[in-house]
C-alpha atoms as a PDB file:
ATOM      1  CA  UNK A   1     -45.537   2.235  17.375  1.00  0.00           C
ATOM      2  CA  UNK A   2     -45.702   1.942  21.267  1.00  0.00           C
ATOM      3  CA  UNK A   3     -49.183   4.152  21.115  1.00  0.00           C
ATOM      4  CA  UNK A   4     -50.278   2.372  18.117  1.00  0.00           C
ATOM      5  CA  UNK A   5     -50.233  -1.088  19.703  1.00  0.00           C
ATOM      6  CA  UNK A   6     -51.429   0.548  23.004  1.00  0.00           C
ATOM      7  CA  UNK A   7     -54.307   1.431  21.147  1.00  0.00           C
ATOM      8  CA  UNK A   8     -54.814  -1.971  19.639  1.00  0.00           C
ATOM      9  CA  UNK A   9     -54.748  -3.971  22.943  1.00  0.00           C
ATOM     10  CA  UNK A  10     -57.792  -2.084  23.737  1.00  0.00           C
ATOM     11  CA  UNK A  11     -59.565  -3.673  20.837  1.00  0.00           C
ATOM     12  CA  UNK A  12     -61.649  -6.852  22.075  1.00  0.00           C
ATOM     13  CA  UNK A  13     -61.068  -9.643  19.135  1.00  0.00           C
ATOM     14  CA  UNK A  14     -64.408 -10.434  18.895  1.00  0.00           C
ATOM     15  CA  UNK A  15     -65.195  -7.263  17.279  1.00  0.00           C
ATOM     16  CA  UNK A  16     -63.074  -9.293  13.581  1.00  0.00           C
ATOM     17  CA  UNK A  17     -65.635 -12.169  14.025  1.00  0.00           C
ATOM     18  CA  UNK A  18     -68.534  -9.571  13.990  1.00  0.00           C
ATOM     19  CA  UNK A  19     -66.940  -7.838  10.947  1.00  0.00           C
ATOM     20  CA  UNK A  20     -65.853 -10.910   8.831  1.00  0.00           C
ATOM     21  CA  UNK A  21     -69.456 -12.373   9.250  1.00  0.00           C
ATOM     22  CA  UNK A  22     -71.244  -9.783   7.747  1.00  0.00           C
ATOM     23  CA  UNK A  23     -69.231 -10.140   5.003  1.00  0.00           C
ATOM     24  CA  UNK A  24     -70.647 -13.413   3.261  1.00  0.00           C
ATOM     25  CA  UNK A  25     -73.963 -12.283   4.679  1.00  0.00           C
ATOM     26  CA  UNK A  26     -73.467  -8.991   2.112  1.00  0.00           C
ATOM     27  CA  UNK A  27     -71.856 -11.498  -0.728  1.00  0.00           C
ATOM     28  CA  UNK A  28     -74.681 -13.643  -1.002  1.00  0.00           C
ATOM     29  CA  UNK A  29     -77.194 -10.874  -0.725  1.00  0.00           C
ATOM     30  CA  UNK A  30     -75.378  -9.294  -3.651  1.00  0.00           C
ATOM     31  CA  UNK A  31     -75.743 -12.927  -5.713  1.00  0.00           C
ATOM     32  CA  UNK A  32     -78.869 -13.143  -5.207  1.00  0.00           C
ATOM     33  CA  UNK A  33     -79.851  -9.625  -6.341  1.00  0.00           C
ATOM     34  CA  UNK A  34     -77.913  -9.967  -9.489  1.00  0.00           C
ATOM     35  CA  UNK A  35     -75.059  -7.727  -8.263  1.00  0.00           C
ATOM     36  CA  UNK A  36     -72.391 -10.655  -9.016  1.00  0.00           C
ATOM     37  CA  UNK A  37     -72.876 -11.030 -13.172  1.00  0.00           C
ATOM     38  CA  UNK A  38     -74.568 -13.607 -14.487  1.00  0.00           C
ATOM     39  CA  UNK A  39     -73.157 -16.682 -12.900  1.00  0.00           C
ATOM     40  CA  UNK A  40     -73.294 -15.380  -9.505  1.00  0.00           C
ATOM     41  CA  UNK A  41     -72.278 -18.795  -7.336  1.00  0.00           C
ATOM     42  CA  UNK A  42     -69.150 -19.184  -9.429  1.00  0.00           C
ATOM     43  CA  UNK A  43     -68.579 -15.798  -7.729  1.00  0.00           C
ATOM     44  CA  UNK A  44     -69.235 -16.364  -4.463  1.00  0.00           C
ATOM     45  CA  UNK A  45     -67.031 -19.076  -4.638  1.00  0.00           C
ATOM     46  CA  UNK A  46     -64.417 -17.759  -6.398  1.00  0.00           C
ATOM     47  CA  UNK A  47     -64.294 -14.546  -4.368  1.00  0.00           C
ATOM     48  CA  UNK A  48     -64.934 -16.699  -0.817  1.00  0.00           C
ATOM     49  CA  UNK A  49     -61.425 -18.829  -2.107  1.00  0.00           C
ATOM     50  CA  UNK A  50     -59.767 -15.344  -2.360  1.00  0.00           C
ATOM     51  CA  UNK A  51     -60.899 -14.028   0.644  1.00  0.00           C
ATOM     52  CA  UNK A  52     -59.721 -17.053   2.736  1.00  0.00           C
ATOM     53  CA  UNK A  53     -56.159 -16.968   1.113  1.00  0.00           C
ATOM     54  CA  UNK A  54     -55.603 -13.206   1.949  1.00  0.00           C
ATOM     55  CA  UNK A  55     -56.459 -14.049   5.993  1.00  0.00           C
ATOM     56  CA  UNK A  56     -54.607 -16.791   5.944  1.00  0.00           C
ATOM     57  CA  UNK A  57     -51.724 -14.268   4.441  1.00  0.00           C
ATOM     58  CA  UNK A  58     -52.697 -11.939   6.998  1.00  0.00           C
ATOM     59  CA  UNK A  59     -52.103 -14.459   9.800  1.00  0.00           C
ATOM     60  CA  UNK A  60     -48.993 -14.966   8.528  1.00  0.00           C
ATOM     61  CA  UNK A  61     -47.763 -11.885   8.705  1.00  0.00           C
ATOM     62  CA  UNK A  62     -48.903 -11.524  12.259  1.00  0.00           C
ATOM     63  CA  UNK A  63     -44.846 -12.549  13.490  1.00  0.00           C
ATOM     64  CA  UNK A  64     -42.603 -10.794  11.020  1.00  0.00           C
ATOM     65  CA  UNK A  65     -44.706  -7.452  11.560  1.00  0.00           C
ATOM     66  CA  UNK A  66     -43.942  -7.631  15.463  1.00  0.00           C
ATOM     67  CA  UNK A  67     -40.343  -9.028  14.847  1.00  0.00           C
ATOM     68  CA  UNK A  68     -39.560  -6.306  11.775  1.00  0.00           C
ATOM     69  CA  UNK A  69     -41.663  -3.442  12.567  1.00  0.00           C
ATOM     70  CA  UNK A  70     -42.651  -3.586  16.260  1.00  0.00           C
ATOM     71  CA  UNK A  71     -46.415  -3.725  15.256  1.00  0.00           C
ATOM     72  CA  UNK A  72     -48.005  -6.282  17.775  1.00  0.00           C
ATOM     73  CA  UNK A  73     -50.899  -8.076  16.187  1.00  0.00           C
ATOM     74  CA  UNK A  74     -50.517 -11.363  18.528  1.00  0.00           C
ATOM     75  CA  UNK A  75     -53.444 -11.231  20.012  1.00  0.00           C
ATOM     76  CA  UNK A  76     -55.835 -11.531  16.591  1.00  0.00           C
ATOM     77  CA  UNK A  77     -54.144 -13.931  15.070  1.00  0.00           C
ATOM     78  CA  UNK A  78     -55.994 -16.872  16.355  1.00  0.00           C
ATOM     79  CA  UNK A  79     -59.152 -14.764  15.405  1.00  0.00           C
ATOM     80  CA  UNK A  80     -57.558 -14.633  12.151  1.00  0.00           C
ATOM     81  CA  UNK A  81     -57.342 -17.727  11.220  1.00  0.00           C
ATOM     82  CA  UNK A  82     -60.496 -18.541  12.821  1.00  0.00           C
ATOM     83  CA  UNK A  83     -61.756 -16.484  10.341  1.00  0.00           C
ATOM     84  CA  UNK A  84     -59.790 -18.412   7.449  1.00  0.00           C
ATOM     85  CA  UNK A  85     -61.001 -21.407   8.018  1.00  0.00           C
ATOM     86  CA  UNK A  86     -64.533 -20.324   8.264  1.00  0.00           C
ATOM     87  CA  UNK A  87     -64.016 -18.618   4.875  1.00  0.00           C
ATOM     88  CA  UNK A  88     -62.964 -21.801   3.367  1.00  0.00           C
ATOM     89  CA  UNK A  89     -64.995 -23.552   4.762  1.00  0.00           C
ATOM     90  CA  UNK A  90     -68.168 -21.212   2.686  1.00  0.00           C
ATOM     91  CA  UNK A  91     -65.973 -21.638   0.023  1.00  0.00           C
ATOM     92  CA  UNK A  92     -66.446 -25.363  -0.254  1.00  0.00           C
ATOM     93  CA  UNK A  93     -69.790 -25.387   0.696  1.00  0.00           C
ATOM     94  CA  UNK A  94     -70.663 -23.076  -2.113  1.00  0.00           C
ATOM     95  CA  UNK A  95     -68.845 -25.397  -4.228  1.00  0.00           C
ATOM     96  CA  UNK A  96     -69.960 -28.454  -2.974  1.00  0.00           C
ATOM     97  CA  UNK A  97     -73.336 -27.642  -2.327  1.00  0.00           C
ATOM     98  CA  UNK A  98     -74.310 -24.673  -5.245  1.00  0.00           C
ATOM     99  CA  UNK A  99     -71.916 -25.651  -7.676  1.00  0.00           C
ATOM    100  CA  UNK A 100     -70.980 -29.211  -8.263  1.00  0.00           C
ATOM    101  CA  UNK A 101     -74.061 -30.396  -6.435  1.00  0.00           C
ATOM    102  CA  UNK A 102     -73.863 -34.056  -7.503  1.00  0.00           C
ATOM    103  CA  UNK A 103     -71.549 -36.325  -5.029  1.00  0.00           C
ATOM    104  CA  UNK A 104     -70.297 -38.141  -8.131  1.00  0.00           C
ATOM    105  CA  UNK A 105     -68.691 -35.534  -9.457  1.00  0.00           C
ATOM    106  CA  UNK A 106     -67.450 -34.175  -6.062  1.00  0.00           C
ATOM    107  CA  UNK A 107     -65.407 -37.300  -5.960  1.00  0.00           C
ATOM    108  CA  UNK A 108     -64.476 -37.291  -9.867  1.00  0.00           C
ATOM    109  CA  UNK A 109     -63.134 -33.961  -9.392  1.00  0.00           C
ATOM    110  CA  UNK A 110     -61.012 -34.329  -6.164  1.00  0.00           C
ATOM    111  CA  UNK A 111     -59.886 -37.119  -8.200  1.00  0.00           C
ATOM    112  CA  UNK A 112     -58.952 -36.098 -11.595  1.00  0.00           C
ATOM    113  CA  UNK A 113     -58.563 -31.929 -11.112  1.00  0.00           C
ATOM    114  CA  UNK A 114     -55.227 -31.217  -9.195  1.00  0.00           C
ATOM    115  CA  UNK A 115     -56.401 -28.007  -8.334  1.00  0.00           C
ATOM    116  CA  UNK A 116     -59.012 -29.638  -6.583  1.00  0.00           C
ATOM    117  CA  UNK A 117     -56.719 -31.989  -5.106  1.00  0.00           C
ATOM    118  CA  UNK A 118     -54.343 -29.851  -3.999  1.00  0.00           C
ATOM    119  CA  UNK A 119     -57.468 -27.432  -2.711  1.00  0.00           C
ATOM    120  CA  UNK A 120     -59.002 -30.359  -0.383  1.00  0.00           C
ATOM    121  CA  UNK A 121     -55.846 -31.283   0.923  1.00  0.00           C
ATOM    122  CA  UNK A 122     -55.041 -28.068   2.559  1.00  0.00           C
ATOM    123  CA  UNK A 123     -58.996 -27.582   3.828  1.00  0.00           C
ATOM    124  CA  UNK A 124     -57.692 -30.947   5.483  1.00  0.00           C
ATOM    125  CA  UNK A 125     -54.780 -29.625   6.866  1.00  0.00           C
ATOM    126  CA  UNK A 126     -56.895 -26.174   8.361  1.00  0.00           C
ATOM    127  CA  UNK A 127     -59.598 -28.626   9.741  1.00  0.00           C
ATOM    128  CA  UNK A 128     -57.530 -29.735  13.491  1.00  0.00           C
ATOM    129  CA  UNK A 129     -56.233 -26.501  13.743  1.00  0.00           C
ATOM    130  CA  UNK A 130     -59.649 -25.178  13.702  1.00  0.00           C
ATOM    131  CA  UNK A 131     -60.779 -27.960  15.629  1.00  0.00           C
ATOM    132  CA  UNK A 132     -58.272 -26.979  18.743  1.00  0.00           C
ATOM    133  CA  UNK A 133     -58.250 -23.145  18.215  1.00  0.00           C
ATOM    134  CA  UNK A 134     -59.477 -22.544  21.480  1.00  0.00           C
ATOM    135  CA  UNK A 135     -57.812 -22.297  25.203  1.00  0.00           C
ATOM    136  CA  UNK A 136     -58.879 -25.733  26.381  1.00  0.00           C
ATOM    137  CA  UNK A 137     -56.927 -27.569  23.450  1.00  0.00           C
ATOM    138  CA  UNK A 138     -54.088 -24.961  24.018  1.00  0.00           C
ATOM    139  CA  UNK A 139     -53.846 -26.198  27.455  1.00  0.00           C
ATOM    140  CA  UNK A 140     -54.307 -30.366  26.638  1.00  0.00           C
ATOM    141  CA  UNK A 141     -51.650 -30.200  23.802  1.00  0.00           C
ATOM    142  CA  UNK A 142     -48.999 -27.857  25.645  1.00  0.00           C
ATOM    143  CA  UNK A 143     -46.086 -27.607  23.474  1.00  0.00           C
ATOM    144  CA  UNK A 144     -47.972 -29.920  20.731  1.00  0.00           C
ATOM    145  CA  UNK A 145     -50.201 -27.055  19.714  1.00  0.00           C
ATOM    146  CA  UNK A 146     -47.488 -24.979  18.943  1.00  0.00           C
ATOM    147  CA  UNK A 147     -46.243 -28.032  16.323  1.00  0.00           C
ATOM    148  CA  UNK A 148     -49.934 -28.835  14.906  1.00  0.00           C
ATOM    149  CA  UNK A 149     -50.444 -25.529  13.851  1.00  0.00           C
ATOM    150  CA  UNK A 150     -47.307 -24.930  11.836  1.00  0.00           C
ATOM    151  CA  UNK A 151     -49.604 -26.901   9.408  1.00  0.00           C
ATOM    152  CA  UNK A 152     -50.678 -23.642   8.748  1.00  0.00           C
ATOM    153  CA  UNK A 153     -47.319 -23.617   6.556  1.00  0.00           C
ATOM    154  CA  UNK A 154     -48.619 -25.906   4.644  1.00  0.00           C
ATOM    155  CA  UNK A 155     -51.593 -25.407   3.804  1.00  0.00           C
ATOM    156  CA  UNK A 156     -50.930 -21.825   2.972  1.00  0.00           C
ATOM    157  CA  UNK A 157     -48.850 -22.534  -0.339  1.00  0.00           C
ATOM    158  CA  UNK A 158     -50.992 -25.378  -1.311  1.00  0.00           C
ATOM    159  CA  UNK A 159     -54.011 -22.973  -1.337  1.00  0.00           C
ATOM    160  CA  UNK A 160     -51.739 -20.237  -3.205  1.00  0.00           C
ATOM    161  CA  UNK A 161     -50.990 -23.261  -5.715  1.00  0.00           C
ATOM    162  CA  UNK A 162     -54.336 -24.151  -5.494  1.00  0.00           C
ATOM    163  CA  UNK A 163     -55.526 -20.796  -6.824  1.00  0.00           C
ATOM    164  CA  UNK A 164     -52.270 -20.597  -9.262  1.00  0.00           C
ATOM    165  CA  UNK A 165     -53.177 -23.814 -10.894  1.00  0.00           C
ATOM    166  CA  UNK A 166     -57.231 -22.392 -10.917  1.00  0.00           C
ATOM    167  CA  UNK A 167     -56.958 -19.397 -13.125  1.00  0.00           C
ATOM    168  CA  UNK A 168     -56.854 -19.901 -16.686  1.00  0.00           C
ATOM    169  CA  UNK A 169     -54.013 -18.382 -18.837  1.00  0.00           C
ATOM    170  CA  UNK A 170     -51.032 -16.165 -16.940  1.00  0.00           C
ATOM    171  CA  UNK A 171     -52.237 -14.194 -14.688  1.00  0.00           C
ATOM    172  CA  UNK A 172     -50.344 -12.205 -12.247  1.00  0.00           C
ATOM    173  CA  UNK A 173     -52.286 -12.394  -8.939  1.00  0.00           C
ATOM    174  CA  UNK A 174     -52.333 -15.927  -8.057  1.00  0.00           C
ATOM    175  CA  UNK A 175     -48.268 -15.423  -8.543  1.00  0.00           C
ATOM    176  CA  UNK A 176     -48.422 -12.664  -6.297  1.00  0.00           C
ATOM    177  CA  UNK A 177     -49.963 -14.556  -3.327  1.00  0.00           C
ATOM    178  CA  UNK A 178     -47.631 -17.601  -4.343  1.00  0.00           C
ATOM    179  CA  UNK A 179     -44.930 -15.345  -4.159  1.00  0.00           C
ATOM    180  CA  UNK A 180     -45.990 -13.694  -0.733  1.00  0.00           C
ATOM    181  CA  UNK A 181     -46.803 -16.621   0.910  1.00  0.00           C
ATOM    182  CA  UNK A 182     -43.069 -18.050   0.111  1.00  0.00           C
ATOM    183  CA  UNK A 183     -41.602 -14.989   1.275  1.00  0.00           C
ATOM    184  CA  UNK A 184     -43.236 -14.729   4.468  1.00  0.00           C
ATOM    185  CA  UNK A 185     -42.325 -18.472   5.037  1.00  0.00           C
ATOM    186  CA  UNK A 186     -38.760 -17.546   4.255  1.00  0.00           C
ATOM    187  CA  UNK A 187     -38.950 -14.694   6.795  1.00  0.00           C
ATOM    188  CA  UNK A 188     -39.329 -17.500   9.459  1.00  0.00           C
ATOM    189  CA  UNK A 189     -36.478 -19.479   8.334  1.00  0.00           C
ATOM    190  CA  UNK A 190     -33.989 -16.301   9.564  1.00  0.00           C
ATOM    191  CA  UNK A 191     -32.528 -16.755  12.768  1.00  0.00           C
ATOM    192  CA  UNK A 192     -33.688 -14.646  15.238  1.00  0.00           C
ATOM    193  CA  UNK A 193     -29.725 -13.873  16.670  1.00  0.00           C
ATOM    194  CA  UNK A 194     -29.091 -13.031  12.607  1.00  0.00           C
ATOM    195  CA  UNK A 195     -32.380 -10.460  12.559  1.00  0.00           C
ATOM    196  CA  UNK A 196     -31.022  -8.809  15.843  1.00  0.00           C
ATOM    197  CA  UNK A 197     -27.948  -7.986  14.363  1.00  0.00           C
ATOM    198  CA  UNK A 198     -29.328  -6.561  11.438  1.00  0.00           C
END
């Protein structure tokens, strides 16, 4: 493991911003050639939303992998959720812009469609941790930034509810993510003295 994270701190983190951009650059190409079915921007948006929840899953796990396994990760995880938020952030756009389209009906359905509410209230919750994801906010806020960004928390189960609450009929991967999500919040809840021993 030693090697392996020897290996990693070689890795500049600017090479995951390179990588997750060409991403929606390759999902909208596919829309537009018809590689996405024949409702293409429900999805983009759809698999945007997914996207976005797996980072912010993935940022998540960033601690319990270097408490658990020794697997140090610490130093992409603000790339990470960088990345989230920008994925969300397409997400909604492709909703608000290519899908709904009409303001009215924005509002109606932030309104009246909990998933929707539940959805805009955790974009909400990711935008001032984007906002002050950078050194200069890490040094104004000092100990605050450490406290702002457990929002993260947060907004991570309501966008695994909001996806849950999405699908229609049972389906077993918006549980999943539910279900991960919890458990990697209850992973933070053990005491670090009680993790030693074990």
């Amino acid at each position: 493991m030693d090697r392996l994270n020897q290996s990693l701190r070689s890795l500049p983190p600017w090479m995951l911003y390179v990588v997750a951009a060409i991403y929606p650059v390759w999902l909208f190409y596919s829309g537009v050639t018809g590689g996405l079915g024949v409702d293409p921007v429900k999805a983009m948006e759809q698999d945007m939303g997914r996207k976005a929840l797996q980072l912010i899953i993935a940022g998540l796990c960033v601690t319990p992998l270097r408490r658990y396994v020794g697997l140090n990760l610490m130093r992409f995880r603000r790339a990470i959720g960088v990345i989230a938020f920008f994925y969300v952030l397409l997400h909604l756009l492709i909703w608000l812009v290519l899908d709904v389209q009409i303001l009215a009906m924005v509002w109606a359905d932030i309104v009246k469609r909990p998933f929707v509410t539940i959805g805009m209230a955790g974009f909400a919750l990711l935008l001032p941790l984007a906002l002050t994801s950078n050194n200069w906010s890490l040094r104004r806020l000092g100990r605050s930034w450490n406290r702002l960004h457990r929002l993260v928390y947060v907004a991570a189960v309501l966008g695994a509810l909001h996806f849950t609450i999405l699908v229609k009929g049972f389906q077993i991967e918006p549980l999943v993510y539910l279900g991960v999500v919890l458990a990697l919040l209850a992973l933070r809840a053990v005491p670090r003295q009680r993790m030693q021993r074990a």
